[in-house]
N, C-alpha and C. Protein backbone atom coordinates (compact mmCIF):
# COMPACT_ATOMS: atom_id res chain seq x y z
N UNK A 1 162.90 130.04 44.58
CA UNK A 1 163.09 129.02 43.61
C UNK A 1 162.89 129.55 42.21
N UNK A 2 163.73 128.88 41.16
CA UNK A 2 163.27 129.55 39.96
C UNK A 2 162.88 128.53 39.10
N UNK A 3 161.93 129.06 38.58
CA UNK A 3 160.82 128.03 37.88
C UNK A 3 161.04 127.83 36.42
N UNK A 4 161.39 127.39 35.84
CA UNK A 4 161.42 126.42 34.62
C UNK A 4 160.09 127.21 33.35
N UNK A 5 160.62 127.69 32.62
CA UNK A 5 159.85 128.16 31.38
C UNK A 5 158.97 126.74 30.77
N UNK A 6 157.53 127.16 30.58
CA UNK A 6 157.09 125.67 30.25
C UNK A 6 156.69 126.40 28.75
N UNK A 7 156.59 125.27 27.80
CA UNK A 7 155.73 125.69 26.67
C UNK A 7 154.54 126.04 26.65
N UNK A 8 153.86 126.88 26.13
CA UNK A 8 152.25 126.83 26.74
C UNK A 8 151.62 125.59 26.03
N UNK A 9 152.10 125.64 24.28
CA UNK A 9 150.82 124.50 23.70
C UNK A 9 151.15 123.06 24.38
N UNK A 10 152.76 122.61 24.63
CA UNK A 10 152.17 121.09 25.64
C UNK A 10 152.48 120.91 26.72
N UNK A 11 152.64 121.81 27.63
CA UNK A 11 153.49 121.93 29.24
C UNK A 11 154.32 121.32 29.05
N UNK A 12 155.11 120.96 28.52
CA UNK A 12 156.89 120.57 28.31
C UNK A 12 157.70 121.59 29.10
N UNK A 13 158.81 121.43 29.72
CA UNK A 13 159.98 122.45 29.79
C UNK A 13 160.68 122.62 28.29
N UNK A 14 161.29 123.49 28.53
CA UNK A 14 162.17 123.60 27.23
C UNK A 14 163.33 122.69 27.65
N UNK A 15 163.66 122.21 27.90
CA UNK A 15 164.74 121.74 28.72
C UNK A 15 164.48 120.26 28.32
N UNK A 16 163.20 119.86 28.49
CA UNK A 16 163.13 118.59 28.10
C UNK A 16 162.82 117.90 26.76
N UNK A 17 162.72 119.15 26.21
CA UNK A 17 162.28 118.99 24.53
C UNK A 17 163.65 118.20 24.05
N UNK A 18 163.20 117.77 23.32
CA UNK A 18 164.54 117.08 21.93
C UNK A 18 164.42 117.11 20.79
N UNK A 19 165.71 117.18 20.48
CA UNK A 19 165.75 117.88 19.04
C UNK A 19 165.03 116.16 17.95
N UNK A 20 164.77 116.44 17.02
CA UNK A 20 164.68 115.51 16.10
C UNK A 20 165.11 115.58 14.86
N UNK A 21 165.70 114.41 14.30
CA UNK A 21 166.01 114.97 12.88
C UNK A 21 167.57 115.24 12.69
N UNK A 22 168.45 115.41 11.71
CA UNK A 22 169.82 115.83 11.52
C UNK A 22 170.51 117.35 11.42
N UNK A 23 171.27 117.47 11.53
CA UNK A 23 171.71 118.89 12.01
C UNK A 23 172.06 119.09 9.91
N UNK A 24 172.13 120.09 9.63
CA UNK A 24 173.44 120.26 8.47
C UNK A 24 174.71 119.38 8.52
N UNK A 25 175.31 119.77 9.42
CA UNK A 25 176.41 119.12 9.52
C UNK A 25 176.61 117.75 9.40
N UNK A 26 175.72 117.12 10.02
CA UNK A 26 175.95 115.58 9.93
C UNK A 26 175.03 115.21 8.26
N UNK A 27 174.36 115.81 7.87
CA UNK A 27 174.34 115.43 6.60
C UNK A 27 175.40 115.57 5.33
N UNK A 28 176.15 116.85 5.94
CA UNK A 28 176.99 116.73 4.79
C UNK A 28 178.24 115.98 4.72
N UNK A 29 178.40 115.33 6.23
CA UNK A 29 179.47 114.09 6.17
C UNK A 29 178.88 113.01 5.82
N UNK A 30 177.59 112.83 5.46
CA UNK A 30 177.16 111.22 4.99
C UNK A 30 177.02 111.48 3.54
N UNK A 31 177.22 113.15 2.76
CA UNK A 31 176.94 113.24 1.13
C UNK A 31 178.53 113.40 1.16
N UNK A 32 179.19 113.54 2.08
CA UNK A 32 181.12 113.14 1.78
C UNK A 32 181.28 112.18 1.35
N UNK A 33 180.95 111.05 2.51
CA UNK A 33 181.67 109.86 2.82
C UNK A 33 180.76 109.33 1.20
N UNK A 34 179.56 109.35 0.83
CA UNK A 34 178.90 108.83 -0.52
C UNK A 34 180.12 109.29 -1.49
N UNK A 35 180.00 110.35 -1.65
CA UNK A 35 181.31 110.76 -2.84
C UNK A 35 182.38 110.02 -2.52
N UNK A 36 182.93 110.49 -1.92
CA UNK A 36 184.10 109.96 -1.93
C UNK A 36 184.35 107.89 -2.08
N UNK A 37 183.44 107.32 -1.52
CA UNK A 37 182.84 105.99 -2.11
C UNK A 37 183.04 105.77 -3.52
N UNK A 38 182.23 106.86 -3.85
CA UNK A 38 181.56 106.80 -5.67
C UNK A 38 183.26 107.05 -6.13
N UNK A 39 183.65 108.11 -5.85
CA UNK A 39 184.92 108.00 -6.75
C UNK A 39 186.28 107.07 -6.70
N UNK A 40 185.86 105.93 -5.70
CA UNK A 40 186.60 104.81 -5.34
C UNK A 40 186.27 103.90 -6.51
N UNK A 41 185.22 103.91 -6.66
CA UNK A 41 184.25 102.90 -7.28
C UNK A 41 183.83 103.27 -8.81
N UNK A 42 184.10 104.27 -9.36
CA UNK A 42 183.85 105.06 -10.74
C UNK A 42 184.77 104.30 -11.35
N UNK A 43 186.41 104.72 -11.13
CA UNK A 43 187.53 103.75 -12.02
C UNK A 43 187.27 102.26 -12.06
N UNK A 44 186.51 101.44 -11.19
CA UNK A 44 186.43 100.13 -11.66
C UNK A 44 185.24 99.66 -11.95
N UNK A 45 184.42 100.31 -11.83
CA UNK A 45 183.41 100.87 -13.18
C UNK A 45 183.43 100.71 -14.25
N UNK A 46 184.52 101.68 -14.74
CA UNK A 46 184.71 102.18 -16.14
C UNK A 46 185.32 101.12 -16.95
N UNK A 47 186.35 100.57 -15.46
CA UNK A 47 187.24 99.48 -16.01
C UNK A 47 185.97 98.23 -16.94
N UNK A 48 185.77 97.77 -16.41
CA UNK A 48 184.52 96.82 -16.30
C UNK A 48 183.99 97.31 -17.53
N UNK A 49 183.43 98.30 -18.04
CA UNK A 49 182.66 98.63 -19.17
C UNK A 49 183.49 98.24 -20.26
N UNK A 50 184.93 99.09 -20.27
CA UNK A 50 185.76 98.87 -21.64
C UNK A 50 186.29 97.51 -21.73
N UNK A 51 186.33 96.47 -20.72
CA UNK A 51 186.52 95.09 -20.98
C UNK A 51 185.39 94.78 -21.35
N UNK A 52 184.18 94.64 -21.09
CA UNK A 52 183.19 94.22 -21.55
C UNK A 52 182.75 94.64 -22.97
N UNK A 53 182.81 95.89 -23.53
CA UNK A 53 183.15 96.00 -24.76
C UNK A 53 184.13 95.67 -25.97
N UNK A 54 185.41 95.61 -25.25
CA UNK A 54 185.79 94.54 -25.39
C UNK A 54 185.61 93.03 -25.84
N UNK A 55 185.20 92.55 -25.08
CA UNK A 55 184.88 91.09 -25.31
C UNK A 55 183.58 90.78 -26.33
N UNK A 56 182.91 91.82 -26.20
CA UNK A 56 181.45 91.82 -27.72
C UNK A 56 182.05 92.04 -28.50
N UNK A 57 183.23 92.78 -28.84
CA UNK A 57 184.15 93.13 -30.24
C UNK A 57 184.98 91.60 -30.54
N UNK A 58 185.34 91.14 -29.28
CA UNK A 58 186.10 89.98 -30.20
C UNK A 58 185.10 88.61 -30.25
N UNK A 59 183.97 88.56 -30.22
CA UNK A 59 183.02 87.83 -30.66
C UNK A 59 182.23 88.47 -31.87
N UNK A 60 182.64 89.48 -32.45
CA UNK A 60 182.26 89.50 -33.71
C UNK A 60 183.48 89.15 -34.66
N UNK A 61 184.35 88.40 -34.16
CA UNK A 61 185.86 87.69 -35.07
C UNK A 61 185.35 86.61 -35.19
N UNK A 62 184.39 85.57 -34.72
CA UNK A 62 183.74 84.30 -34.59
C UNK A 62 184.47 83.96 -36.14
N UNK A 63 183.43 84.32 -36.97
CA UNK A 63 183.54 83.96 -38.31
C UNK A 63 184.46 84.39 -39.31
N UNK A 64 185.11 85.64 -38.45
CA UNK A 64 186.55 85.84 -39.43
C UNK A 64 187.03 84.69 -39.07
N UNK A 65 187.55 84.18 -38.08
CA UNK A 65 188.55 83.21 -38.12
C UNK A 65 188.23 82.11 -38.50
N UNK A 66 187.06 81.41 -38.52
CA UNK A 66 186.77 80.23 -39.25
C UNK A 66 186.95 80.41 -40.57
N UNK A 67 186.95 82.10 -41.76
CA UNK A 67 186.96 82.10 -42.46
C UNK A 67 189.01 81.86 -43.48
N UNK A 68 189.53 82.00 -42.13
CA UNK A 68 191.12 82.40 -42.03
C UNK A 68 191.24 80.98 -41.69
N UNK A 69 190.53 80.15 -41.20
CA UNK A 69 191.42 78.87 -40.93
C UNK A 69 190.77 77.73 -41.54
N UNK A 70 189.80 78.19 -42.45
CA UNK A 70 189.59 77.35 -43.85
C UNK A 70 190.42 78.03 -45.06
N UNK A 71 190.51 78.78 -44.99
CA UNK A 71 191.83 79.42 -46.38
C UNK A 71 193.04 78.42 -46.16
N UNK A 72 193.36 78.74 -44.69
CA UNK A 72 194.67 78.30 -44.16
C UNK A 72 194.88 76.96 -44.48
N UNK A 73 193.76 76.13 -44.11
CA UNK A 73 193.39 74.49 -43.82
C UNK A 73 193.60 73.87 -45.92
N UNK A 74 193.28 74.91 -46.85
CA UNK A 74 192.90 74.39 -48.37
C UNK A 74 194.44 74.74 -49.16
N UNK A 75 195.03 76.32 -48.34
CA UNK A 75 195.67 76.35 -49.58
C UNK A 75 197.02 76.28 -48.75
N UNK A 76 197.05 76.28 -47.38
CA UNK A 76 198.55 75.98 -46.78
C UNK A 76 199.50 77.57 -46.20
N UNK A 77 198.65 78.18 -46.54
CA UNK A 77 199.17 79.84 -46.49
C UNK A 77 198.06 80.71 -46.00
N UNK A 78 198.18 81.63 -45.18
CA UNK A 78 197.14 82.59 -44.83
C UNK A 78 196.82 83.96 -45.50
N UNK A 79 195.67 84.13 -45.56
CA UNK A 79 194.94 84.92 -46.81
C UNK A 79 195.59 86.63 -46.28
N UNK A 80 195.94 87.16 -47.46
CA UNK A 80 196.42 88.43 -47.36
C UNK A 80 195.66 89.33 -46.68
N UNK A 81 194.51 89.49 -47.23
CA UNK A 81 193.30 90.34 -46.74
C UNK A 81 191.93 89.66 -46.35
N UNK A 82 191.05 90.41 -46.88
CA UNK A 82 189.54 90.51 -46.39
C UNK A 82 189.26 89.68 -47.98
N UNK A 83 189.36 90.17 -48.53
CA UNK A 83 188.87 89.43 -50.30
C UNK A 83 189.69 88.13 -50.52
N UNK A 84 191.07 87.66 -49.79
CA UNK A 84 191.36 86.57 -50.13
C UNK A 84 190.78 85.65 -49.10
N UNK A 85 190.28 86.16 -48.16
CA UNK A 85 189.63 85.33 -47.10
C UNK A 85 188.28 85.31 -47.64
N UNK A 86 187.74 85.36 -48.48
CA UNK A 86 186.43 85.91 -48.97
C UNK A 86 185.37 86.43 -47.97
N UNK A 87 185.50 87.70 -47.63
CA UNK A 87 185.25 88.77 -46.62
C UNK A 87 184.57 89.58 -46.88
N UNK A 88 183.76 90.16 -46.65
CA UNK A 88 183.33 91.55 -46.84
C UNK A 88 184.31 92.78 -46.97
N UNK A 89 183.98 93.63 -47.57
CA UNK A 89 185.63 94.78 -47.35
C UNK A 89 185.17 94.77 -45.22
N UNK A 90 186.20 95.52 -44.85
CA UNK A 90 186.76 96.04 -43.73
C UNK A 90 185.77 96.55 -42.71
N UNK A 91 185.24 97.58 -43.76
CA UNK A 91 183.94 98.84 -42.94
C UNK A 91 183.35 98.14 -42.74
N UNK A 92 182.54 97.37 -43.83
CA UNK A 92 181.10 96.46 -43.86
C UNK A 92 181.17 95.45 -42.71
N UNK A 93 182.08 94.90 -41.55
CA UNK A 93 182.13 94.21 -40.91
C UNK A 93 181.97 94.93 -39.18
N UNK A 94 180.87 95.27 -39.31
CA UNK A 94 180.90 96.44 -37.76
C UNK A 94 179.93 95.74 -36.96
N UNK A 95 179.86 95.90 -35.64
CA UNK A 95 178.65 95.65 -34.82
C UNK A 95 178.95 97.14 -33.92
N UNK A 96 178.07 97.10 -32.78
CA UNK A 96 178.17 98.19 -31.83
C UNK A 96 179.41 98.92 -31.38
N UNK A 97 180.18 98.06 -31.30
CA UNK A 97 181.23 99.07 -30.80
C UNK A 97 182.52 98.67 -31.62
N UNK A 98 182.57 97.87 -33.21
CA UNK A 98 183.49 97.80 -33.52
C UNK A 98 183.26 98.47 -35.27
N UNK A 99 184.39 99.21 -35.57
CA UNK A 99 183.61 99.80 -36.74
C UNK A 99 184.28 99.23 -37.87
N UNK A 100 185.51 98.40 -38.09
CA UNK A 100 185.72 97.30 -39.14
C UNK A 100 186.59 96.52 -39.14
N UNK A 101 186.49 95.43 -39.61
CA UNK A 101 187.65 94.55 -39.18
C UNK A 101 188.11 94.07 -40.45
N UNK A 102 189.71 94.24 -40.17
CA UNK A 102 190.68 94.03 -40.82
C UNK A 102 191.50 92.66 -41.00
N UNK A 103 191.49 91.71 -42.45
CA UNK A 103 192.51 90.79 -42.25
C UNK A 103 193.69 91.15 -43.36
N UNK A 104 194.74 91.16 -42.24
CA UNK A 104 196.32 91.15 -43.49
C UNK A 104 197.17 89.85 -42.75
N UNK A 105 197.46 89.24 -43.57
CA UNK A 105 198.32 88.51 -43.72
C UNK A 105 197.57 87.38 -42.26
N UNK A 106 196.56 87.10 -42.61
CA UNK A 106 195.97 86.03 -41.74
C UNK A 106 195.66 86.75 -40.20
N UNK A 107 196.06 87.81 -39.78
CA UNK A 107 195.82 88.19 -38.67
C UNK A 107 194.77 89.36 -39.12
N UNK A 108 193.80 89.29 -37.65
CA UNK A 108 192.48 90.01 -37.85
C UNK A 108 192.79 91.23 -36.65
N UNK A 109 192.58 92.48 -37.34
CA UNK A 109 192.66 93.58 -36.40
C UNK A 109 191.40 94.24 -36.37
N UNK A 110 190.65 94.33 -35.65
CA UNK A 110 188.97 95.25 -34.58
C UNK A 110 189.55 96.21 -34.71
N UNK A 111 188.96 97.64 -35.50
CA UNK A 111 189.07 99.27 -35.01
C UNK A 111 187.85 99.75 -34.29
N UNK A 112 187.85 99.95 -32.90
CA UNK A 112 187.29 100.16 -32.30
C UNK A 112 186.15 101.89 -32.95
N UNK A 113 184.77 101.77 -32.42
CA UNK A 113 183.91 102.83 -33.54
C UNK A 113 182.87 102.73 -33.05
N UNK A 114 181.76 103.33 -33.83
CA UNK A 114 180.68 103.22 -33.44
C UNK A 114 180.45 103.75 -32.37
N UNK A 115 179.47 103.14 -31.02
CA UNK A 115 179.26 103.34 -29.65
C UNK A 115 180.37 102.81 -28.72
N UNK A 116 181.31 102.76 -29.24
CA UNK A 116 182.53 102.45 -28.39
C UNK A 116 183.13 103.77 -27.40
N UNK A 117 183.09 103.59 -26.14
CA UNK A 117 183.65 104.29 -24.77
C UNK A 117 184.53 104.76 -25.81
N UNK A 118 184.78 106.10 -25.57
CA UNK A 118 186.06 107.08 -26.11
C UNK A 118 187.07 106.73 -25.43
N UNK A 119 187.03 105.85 -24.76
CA UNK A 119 188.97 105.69 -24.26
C UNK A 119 189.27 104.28 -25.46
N UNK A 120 188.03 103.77 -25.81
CA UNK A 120 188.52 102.39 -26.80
C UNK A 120 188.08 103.20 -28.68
N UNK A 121 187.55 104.17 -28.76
CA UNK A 121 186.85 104.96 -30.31
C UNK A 121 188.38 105.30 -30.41
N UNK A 122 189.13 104.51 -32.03
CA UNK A 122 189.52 104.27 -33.06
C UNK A 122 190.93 103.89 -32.40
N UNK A 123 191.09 102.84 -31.14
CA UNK A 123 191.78 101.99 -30.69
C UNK A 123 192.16 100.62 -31.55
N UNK A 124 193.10 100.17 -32.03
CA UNK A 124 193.03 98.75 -32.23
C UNK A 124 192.89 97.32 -31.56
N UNK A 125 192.47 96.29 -31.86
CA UNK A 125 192.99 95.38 -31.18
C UNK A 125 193.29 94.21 -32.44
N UNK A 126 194.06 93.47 -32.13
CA UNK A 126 194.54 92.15 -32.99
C UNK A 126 194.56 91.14 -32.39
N UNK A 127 194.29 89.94 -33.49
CA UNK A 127 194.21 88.96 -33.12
C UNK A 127 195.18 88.02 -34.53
N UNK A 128 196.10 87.46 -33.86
CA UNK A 128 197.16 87.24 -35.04
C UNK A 128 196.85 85.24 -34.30
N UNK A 129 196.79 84.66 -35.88
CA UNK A 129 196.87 83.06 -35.63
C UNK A 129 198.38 82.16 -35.49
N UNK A 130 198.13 81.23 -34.72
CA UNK A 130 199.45 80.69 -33.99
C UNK A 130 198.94 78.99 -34.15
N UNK A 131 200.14 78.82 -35.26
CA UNK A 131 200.11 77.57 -35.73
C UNK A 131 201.51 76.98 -35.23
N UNK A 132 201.17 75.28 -35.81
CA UNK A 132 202.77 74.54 -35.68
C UNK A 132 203.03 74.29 -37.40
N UNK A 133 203.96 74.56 -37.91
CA UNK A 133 204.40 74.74 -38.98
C UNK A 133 204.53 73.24 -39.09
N UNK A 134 204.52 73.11 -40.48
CA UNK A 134 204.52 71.70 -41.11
C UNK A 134 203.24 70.45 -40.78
N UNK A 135 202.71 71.18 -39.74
CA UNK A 135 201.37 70.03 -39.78
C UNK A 135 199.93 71.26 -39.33
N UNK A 136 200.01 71.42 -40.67
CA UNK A 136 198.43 72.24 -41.11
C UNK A 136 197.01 71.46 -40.32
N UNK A 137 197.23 70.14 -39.90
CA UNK A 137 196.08 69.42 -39.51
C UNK A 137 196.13 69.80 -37.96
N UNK A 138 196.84 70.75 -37.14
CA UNK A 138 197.13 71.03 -35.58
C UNK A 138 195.65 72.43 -35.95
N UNK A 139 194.97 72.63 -35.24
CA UNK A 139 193.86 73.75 -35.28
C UNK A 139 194.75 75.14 -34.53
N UNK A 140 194.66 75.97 -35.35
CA UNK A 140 194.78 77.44 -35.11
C UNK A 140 194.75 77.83 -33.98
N UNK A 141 195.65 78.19 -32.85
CA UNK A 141 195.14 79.21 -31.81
C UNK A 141 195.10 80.54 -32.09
N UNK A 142 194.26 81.33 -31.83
CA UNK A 142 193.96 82.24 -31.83
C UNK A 142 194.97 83.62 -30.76
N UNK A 143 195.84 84.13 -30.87
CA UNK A 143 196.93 84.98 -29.89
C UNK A 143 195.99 86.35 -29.82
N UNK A 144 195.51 86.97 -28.78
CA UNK A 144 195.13 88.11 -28.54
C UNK A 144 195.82 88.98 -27.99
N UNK A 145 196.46 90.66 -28.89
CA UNK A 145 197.18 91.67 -28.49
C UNK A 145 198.25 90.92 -28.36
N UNK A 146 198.58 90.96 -27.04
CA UNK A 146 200.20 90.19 -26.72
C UNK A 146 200.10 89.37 -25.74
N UNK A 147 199.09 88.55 -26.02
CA UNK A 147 198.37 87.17 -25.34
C UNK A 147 199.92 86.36 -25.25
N UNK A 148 200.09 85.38 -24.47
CA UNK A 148 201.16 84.66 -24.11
C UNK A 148 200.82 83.29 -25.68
N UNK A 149 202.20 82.86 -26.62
CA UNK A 149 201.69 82.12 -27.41
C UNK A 149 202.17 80.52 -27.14
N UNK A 150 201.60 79.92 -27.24
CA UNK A 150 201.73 78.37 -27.18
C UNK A 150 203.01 77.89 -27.40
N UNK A 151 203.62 76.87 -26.63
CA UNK A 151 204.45 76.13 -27.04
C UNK A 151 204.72 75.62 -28.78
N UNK A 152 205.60 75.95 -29.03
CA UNK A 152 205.92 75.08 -30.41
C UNK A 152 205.31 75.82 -31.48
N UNK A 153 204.11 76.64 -31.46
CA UNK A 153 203.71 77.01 -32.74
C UNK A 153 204.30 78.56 -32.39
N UNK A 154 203.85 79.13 -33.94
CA UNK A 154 204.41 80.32 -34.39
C UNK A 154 203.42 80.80 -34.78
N UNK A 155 203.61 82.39 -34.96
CA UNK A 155 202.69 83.32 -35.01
C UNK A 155 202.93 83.74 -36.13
N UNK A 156 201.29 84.29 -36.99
CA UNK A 156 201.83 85.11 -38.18
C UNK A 156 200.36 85.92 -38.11
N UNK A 157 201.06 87.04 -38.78
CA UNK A 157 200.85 88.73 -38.85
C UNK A 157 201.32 89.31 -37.55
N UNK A 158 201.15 90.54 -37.78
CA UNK A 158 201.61 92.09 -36.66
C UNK A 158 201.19 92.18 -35.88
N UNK A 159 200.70 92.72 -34.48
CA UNK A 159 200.45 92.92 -33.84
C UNK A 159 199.87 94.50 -33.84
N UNK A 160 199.19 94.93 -34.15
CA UNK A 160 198.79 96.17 -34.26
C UNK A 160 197.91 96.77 -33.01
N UNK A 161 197.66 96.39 -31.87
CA UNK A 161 197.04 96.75 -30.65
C UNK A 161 197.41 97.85 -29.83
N UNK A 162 196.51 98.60 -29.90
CA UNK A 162 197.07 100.19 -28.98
C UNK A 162 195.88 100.42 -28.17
N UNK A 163 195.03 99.46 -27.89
CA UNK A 163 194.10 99.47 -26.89
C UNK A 163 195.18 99.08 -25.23
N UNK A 164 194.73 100.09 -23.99
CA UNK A 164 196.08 100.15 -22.98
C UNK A 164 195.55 98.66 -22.16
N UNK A 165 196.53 98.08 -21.65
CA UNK A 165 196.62 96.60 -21.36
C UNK A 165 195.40 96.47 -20.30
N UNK A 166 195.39 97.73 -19.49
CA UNK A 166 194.01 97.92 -18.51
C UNK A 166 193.20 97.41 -19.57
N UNK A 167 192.57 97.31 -20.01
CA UNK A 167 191.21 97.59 -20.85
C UNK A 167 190.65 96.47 -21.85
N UNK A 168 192.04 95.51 -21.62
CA UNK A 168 192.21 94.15 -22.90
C UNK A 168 191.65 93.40 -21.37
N UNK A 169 190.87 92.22 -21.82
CA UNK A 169 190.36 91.18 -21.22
C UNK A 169 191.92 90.19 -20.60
N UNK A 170 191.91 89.15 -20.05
CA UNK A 170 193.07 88.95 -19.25
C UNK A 170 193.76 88.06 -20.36
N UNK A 171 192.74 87.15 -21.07
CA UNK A 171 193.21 86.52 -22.09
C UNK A 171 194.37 87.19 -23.19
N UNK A 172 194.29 88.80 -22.98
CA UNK A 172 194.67 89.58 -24.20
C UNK A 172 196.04 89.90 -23.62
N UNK A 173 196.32 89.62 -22.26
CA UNK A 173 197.32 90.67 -21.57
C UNK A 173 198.63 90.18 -22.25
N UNK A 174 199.67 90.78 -21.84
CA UNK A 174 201.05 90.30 -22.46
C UNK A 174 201.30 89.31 -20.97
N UNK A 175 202.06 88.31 -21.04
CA UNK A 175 202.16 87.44 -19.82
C UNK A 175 203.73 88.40 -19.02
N UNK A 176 203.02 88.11 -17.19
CA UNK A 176 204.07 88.66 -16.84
C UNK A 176 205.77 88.55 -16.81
N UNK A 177 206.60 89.39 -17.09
CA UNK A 177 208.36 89.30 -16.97
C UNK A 177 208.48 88.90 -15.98
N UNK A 178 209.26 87.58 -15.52
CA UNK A 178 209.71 87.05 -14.26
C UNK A 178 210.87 88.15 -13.74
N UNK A 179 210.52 88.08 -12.69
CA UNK A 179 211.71 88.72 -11.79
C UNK A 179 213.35 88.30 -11.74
């Protein structure tokens, strides 16, 4: 008969020992399958950040536009700039991630600055006002980038937005081309 090698320190066979614990191998398919996760999940991430920066930039327009639709509301015409809107110049109007805002011809354009994500640092965005002509007493909508615009009213100033449509909040998107 042949006898079975025992361990000396606990009379075990070798035979009956078990392994404990993970090999290499199976750890480095669970630091795969993590990566490869993470880089599923990085792009809508990122997405998420530059909309959200985003949206703190166009809440520092709060008071441009109340300042654009009392010009609008007194003298019937929308203020050229920043000084006919009685504005601060351009620069002087920054928060975190927007480094000045611009009014020409009643429409307000955000240059993205500051701590702004480098895919949005010295991006534009606009926000051009959309009235009904001949009755000044209808309140201003506000058109973002190439926001879809209201029935019946009309838009005035440019559109100056080169921030990529990914990255504009949904409000901002251009509305979709029917098939």
């Amino acid at each position: 008969m042949q006898q079975r090698s025992r361990n000396t320190k606990t009379g075990r066979s070798r035979s009956c020992l078990r392994r404990t614990g993970f090999s290499l191998l199976e750890l480095m398919i669970v630091v795969a399958i993590i990566a490869i996760l993470a880089m599923i999940a990085l792009p809508s991430f990122q997405g998420r950040i530059l909309r959200d920066q985003t949206s703190e930039a166009l809440a520092l327009t709060d008071f441009v536009k109340q300042r654009v639709a009392i010009h609008y509301a007194t003298t019937k015409a929308f203020p050229a700039d920043n000084a006919a809107a009685d504005l601060p110049p351009a620069d002087r109007i920054v928060n975190k991630v927007v480094s000045a805002v611009t009014v020409r011809d009643g429409a307000i354009t955000l240059t993205f600055g500051n701590q702004a994500h480098r895919a949005l640092a010295g991006k534009r965005l606009s926000l051009r006002p959309a009235f009904v002509p001949d009755f000044p007493q209808v309140p201003i909508s506000w058109i973002c980038g190439g926001g879809p615009v209201p029935e019946k009213m009309k838009l005035n100033g440019s559109d100056e937005t080169s921030v990529e449509t990914a990255n504009l909040p949904i409000a901002c998107r251009s509305p979709a081309v029917p098939k």
